[in-house]
PDB file of N, CA and C in Angstrom:
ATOM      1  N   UNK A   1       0.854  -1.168   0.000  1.00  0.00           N
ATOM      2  CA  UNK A   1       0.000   0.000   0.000  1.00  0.00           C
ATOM      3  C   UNK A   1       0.901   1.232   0.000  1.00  0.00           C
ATOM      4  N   UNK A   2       0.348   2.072  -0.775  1.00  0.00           N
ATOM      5  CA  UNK A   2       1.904   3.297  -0.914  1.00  0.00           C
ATOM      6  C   UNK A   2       0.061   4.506  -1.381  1.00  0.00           C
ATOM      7  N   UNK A   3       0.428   5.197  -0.544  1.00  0.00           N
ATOM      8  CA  UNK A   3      -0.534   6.717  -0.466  1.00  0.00           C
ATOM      9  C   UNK A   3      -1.531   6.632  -0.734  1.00  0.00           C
ATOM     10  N   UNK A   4      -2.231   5.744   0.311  1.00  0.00           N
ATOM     11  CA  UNK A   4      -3.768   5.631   0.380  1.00  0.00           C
ATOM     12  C   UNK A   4      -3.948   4.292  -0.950  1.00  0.00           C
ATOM     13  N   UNK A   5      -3.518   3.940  -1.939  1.00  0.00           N
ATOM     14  CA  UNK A   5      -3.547   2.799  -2.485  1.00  0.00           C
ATOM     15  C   UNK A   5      -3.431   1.639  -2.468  1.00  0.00           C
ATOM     16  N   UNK A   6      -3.921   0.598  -2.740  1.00  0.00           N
ATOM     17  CA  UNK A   6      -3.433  -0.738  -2.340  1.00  0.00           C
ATOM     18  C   UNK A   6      -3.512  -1.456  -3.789  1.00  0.00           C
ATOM     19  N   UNK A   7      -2.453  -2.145  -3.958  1.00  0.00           N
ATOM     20  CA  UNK A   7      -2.132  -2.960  -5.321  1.00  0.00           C
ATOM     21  C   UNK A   7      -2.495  -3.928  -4.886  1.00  0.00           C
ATOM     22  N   UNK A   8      -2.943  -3.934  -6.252  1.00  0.00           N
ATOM     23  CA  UNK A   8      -3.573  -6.156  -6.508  1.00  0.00           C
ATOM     24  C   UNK A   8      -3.081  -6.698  -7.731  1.00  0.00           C
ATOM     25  N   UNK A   9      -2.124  -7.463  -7.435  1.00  0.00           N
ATOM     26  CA  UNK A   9      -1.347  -8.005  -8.388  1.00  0.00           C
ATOM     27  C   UNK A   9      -1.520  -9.604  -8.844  1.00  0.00           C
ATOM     28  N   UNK A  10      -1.905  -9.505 -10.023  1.00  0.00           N
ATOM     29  CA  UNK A  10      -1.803 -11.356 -10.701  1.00  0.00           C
ATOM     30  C   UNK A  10      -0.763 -11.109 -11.295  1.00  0.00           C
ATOM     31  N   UNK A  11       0.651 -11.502 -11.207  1.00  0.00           N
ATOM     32  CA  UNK A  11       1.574 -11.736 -11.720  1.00  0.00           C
ATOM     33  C   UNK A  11       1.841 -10.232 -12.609  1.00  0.00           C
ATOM     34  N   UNK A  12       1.897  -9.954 -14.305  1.00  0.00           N
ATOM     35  CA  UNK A  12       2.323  -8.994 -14.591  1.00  0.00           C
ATOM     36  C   UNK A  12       1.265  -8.115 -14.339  1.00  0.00           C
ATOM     37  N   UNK A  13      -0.044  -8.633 -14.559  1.00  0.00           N
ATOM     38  CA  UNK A  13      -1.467  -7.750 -14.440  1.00  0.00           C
ATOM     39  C   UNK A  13      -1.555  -6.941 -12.982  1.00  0.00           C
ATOM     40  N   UNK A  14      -2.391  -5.861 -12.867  1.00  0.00           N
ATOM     41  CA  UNK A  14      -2.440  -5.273 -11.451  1.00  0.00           C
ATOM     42  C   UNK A  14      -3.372  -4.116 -12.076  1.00  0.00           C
ATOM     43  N   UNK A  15      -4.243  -3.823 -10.892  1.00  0.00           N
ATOM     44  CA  UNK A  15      -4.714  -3.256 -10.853  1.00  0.00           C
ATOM     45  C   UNK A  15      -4.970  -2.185  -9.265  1.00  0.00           C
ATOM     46  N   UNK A  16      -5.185  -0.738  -9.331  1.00  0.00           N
ATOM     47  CA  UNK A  16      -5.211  -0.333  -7.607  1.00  0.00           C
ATOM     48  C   UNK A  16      -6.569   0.395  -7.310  1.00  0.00           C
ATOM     49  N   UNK A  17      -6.278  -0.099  -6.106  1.00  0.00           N
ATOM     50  CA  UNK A  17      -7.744   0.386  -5.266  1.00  0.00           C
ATOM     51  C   UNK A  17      -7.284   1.463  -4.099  1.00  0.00           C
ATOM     52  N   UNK A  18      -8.078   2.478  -4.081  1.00  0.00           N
ATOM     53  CA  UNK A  18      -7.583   3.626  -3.457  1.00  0.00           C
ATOM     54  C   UNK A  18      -8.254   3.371  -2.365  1.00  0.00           C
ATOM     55  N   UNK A  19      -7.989   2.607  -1.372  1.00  0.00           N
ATOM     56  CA  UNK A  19      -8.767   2.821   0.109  1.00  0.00           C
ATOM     57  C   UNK A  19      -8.288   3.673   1.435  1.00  0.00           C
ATOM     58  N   UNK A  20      -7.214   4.080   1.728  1.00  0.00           N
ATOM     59  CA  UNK A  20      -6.928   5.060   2.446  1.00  0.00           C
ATOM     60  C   UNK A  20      -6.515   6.675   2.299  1.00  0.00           C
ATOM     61  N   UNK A  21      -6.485   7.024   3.074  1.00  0.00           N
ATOM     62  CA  UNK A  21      -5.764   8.591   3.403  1.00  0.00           C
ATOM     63  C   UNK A  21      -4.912   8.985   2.178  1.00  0.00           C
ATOM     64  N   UNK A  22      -5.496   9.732   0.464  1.00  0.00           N
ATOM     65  CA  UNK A  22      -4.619   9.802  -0.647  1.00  0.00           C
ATOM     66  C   UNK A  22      -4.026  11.361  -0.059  1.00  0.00           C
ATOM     67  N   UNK A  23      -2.485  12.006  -0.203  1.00  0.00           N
ATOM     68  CA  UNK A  23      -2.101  13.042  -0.399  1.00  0.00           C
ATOM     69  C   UNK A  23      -1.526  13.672  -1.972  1.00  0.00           C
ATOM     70  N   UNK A  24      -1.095  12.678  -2.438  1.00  0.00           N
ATOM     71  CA  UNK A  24      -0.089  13.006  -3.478  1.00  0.00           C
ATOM     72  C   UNK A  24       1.615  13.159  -3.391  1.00  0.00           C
ATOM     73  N   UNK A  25       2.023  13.822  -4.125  1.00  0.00           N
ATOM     74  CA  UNK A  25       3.688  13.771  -4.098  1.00  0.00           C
ATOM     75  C   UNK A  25       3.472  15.589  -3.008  1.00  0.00           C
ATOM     76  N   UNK A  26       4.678  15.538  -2.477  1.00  0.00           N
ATOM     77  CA  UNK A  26       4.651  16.913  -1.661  1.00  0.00           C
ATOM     78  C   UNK A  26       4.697  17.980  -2.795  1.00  0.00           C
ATOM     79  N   UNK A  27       4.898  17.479  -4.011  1.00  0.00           N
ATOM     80  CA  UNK A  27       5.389  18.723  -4.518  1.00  0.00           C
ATOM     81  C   UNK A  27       3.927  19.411  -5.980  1.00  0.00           C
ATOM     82  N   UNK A  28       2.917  18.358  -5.633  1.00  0.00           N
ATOM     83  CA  UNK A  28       1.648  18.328  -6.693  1.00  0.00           C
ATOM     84  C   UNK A  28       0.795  17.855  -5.341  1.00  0.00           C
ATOM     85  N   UNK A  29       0.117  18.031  -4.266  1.00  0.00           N
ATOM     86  CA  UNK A  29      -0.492  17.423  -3.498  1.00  0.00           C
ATOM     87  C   UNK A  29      -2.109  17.121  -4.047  1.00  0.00           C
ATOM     88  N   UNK A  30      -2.662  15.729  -4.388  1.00  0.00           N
ATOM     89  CA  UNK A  30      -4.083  16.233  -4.568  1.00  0.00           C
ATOM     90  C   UNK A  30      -4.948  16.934  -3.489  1.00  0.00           C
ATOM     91  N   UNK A  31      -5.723  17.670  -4.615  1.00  0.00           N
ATOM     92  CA  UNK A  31      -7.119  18.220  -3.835  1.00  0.00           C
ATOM     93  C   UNK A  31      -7.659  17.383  -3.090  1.00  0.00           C
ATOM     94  N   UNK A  32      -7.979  18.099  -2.146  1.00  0.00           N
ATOM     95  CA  UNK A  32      -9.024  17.106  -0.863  1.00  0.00           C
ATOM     96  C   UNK A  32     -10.409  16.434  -1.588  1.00  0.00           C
ATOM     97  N   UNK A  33     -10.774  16.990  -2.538  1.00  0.00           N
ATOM     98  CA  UNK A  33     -12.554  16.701  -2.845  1.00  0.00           C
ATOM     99  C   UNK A  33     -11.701  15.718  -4.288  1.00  0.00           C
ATOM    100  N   UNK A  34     -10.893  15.488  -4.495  1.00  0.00           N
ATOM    101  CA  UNK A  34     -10.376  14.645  -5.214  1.00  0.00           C
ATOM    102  C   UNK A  34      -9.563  13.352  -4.670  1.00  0.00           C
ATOM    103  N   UNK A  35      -9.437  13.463  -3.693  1.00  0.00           N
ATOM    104  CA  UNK A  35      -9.182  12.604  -3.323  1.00  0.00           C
ATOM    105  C   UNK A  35     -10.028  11.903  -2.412  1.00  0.00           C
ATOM    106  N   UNK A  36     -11.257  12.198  -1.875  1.00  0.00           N
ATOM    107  CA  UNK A  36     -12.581  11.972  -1.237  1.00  0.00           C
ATOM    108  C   UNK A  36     -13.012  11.263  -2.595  1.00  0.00           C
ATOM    109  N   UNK A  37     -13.327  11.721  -3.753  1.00  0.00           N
ATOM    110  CA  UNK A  37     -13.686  11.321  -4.847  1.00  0.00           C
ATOM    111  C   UNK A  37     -13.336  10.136  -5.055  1.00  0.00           C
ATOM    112  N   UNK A  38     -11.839   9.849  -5.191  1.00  0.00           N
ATOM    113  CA  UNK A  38     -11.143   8.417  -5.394  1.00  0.00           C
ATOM    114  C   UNK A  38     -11.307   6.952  -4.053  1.00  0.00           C
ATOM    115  N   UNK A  39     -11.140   7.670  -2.887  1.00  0.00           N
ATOM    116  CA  UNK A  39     -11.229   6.312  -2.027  1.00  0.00           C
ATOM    117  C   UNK A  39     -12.692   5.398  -1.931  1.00  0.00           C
ATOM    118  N   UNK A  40     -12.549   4.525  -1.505  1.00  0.00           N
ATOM    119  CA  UNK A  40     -13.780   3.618  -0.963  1.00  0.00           C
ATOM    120  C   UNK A  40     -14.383   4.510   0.043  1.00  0.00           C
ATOM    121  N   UNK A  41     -15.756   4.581  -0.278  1.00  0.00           N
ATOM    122  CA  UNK A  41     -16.937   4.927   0.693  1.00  0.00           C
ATOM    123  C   UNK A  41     -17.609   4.099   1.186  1.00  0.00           C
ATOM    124  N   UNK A  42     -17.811   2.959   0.587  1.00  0.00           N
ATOM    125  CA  UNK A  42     -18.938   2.044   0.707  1.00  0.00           C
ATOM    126  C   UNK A  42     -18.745   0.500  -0.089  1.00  0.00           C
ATOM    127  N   UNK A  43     -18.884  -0.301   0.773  1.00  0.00           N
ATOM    128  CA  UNK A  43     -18.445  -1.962   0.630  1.00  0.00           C
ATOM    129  C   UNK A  43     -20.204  -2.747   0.716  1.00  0.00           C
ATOM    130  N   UNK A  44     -20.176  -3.369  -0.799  1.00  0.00           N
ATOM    131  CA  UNK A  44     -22.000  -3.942  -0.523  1.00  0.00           C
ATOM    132  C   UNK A  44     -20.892  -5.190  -0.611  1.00  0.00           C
ATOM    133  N   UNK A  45     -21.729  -7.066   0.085  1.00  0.00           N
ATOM    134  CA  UNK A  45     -21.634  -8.308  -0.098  1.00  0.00           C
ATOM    135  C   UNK A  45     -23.123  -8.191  -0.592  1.00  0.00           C
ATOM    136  N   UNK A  46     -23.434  -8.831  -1.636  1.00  0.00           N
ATOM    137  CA  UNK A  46     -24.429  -9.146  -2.243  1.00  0.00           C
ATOM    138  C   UNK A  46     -24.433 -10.422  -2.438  1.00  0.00           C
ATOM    139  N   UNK A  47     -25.783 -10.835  -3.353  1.00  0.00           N
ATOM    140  CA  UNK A  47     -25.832 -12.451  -3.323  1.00  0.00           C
ATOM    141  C   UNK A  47     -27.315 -11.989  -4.671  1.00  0.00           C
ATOM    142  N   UNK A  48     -27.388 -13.081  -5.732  1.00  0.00           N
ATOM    143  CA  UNK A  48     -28.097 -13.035  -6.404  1.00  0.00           C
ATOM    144  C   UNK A  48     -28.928 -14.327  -6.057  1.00  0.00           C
ATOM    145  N   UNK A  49     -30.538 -13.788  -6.486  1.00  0.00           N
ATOM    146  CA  UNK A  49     -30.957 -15.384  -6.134  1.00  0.00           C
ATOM    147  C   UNK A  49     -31.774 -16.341  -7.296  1.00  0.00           C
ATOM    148  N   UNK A  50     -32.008 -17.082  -7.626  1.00  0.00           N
ATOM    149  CA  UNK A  50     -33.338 -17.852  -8.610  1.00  0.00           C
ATOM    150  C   UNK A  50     -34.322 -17.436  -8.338  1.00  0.00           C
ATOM    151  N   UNK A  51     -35.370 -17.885  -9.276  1.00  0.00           N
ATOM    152  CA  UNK A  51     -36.640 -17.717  -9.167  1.00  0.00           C
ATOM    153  C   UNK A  51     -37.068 -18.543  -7.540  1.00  0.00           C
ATOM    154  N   UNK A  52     -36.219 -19.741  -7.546  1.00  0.00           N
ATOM    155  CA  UNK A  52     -36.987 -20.655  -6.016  1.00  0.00           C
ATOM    156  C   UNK A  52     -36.245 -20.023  -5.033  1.00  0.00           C
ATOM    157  N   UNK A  53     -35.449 -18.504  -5.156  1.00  0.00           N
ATOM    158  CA  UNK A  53     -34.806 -18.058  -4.049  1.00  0.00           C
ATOM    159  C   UNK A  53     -33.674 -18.636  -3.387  1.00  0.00           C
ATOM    160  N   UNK A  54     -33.313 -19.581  -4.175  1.00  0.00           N
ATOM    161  CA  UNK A  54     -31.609 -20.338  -3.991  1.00  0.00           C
ATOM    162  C   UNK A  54     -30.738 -19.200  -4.337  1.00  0.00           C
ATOM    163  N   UNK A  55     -29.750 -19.485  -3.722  1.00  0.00           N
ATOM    164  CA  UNK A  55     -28.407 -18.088  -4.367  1.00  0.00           C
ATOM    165  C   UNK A  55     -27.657 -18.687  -5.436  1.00  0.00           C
ATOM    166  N   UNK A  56     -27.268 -18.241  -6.221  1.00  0.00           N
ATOM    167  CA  UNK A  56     -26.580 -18.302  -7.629  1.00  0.00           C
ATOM    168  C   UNK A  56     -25.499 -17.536  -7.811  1.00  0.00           C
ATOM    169  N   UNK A  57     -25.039 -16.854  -7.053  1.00  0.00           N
ATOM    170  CA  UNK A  57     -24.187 -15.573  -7.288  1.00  0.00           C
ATOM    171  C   UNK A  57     -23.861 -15.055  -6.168  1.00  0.00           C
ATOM    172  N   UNK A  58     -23.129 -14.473  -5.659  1.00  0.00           N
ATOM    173  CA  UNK A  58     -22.182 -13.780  -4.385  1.00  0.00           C
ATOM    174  C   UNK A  58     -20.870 -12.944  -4.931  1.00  0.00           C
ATOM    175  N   UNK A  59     -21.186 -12.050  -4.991  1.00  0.00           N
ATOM    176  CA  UNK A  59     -20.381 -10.705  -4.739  1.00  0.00           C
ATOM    177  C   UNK A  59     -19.782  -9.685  -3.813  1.00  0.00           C
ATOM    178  N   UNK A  60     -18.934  -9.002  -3.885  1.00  0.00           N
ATOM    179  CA  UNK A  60     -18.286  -7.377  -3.378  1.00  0.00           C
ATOM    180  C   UNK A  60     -18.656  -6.749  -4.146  1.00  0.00           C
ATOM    181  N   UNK A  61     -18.859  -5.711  -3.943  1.00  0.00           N
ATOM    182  CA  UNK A  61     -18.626  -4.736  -4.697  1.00  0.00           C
ATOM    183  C   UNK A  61     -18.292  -3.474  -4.190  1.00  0.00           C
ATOM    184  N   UNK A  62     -17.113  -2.814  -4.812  1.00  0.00           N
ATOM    185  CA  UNK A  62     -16.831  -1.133  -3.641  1.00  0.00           C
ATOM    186  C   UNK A  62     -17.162  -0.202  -4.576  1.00  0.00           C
ATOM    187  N   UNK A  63     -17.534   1.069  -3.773  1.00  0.00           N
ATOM    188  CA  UNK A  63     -18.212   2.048  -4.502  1.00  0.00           C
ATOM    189  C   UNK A  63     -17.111   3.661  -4.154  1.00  0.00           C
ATOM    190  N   UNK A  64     -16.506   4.596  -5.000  1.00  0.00           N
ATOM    191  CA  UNK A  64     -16.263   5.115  -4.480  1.00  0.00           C
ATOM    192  C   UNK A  64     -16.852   6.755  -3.517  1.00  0.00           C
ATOM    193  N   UNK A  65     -16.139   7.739  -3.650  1.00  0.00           N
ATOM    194  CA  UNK A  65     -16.592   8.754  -3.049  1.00  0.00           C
ATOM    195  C   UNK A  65     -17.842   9.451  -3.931  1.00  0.00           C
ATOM    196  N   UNK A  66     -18.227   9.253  -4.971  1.00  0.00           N
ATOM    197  CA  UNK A  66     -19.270   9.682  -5.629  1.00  0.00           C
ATOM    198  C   UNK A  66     -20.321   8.850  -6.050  1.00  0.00           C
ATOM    199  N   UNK A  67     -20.201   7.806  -4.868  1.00  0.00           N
ATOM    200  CA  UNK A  67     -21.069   6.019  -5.138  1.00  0.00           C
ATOM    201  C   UNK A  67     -21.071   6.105  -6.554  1.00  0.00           C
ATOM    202  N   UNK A  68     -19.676   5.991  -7.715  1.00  0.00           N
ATOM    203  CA  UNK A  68     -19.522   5.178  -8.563  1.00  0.00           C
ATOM    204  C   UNK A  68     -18.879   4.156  -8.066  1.00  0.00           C
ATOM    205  N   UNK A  69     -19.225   3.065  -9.063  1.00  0.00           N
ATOM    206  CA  UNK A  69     -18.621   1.616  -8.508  1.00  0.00           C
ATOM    207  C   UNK A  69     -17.357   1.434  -8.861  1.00  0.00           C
ATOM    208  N   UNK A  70     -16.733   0.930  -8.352  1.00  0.00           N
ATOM    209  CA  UNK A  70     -15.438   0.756  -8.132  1.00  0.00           C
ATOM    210  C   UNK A  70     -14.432  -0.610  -8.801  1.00  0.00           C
ATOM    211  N   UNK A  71     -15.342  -1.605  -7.844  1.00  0.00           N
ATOM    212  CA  UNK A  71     -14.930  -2.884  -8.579  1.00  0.00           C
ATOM    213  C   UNK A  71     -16.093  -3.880  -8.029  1.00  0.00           C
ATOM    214  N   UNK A  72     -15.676  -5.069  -9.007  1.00  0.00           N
ATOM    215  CA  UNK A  72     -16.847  -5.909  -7.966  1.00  0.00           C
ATOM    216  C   UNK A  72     -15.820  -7.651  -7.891  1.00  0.00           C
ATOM    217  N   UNK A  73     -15.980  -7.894  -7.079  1.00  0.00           N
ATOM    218  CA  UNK A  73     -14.710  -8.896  -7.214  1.00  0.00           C
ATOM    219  C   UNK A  73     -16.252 -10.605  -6.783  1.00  0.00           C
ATOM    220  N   UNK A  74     -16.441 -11.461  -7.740  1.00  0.00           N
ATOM    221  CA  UNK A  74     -17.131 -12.339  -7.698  1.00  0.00           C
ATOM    222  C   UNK A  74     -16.776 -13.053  -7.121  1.00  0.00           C
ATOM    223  N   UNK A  75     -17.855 -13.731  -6.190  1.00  0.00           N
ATOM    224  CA  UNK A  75     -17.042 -15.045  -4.839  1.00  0.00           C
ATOM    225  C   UNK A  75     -17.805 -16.215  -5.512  1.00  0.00           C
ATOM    226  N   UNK A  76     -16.875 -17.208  -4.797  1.00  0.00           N
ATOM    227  CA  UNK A  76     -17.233 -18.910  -5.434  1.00  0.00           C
ATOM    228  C   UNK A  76     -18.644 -18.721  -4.779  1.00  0.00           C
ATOM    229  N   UNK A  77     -19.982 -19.885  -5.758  1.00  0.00           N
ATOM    230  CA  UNK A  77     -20.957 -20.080  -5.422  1.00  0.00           C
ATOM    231  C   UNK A  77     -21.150 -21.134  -4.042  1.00  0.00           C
ATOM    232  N   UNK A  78     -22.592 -20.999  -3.162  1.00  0.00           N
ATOM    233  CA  UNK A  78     -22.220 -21.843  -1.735  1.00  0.00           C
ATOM    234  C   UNK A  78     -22.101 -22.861  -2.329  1.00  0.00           C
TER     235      UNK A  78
END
């Protein structure tokens, strides 16, 4: 985790998720309402169900500071 970011790495692939305290470099600092903008606000676990109300589906999903979504990372079915 390096300035409010956290890397997620599959081998060469990666992708980052901004969940803490972002400043910037000392010498370009981001804006506060920009960087409110970028972190996680909000963490849903969801679950999709069938018509007979069995679950089929289980999810994350994070949303950031402007509840756009963020990512949604799919969990194994029960």
């Amino acid at each position: 985790m390096l300035d409010g970011y956290l890397t997620v790495a599959f081998g060469v692939s990666h992708f980052h998720l901004c969940i803490g305290p972002h400043k910037g470099p000392p010498n370009d600092p981001t804006p506060e309402a920009l960087a409110d903008h970028r972190r996680t606000a909000r963490a849903e676990l969801y679950r999709r169900l069938d018509k007979s109300g069995a679950p089929v589906s289980w999810g994350l999903r994070l949303f950031n500071g402007h509840d756009e979504q963020q990512t949604t990372v799919l969990l194994p079915n029960p």
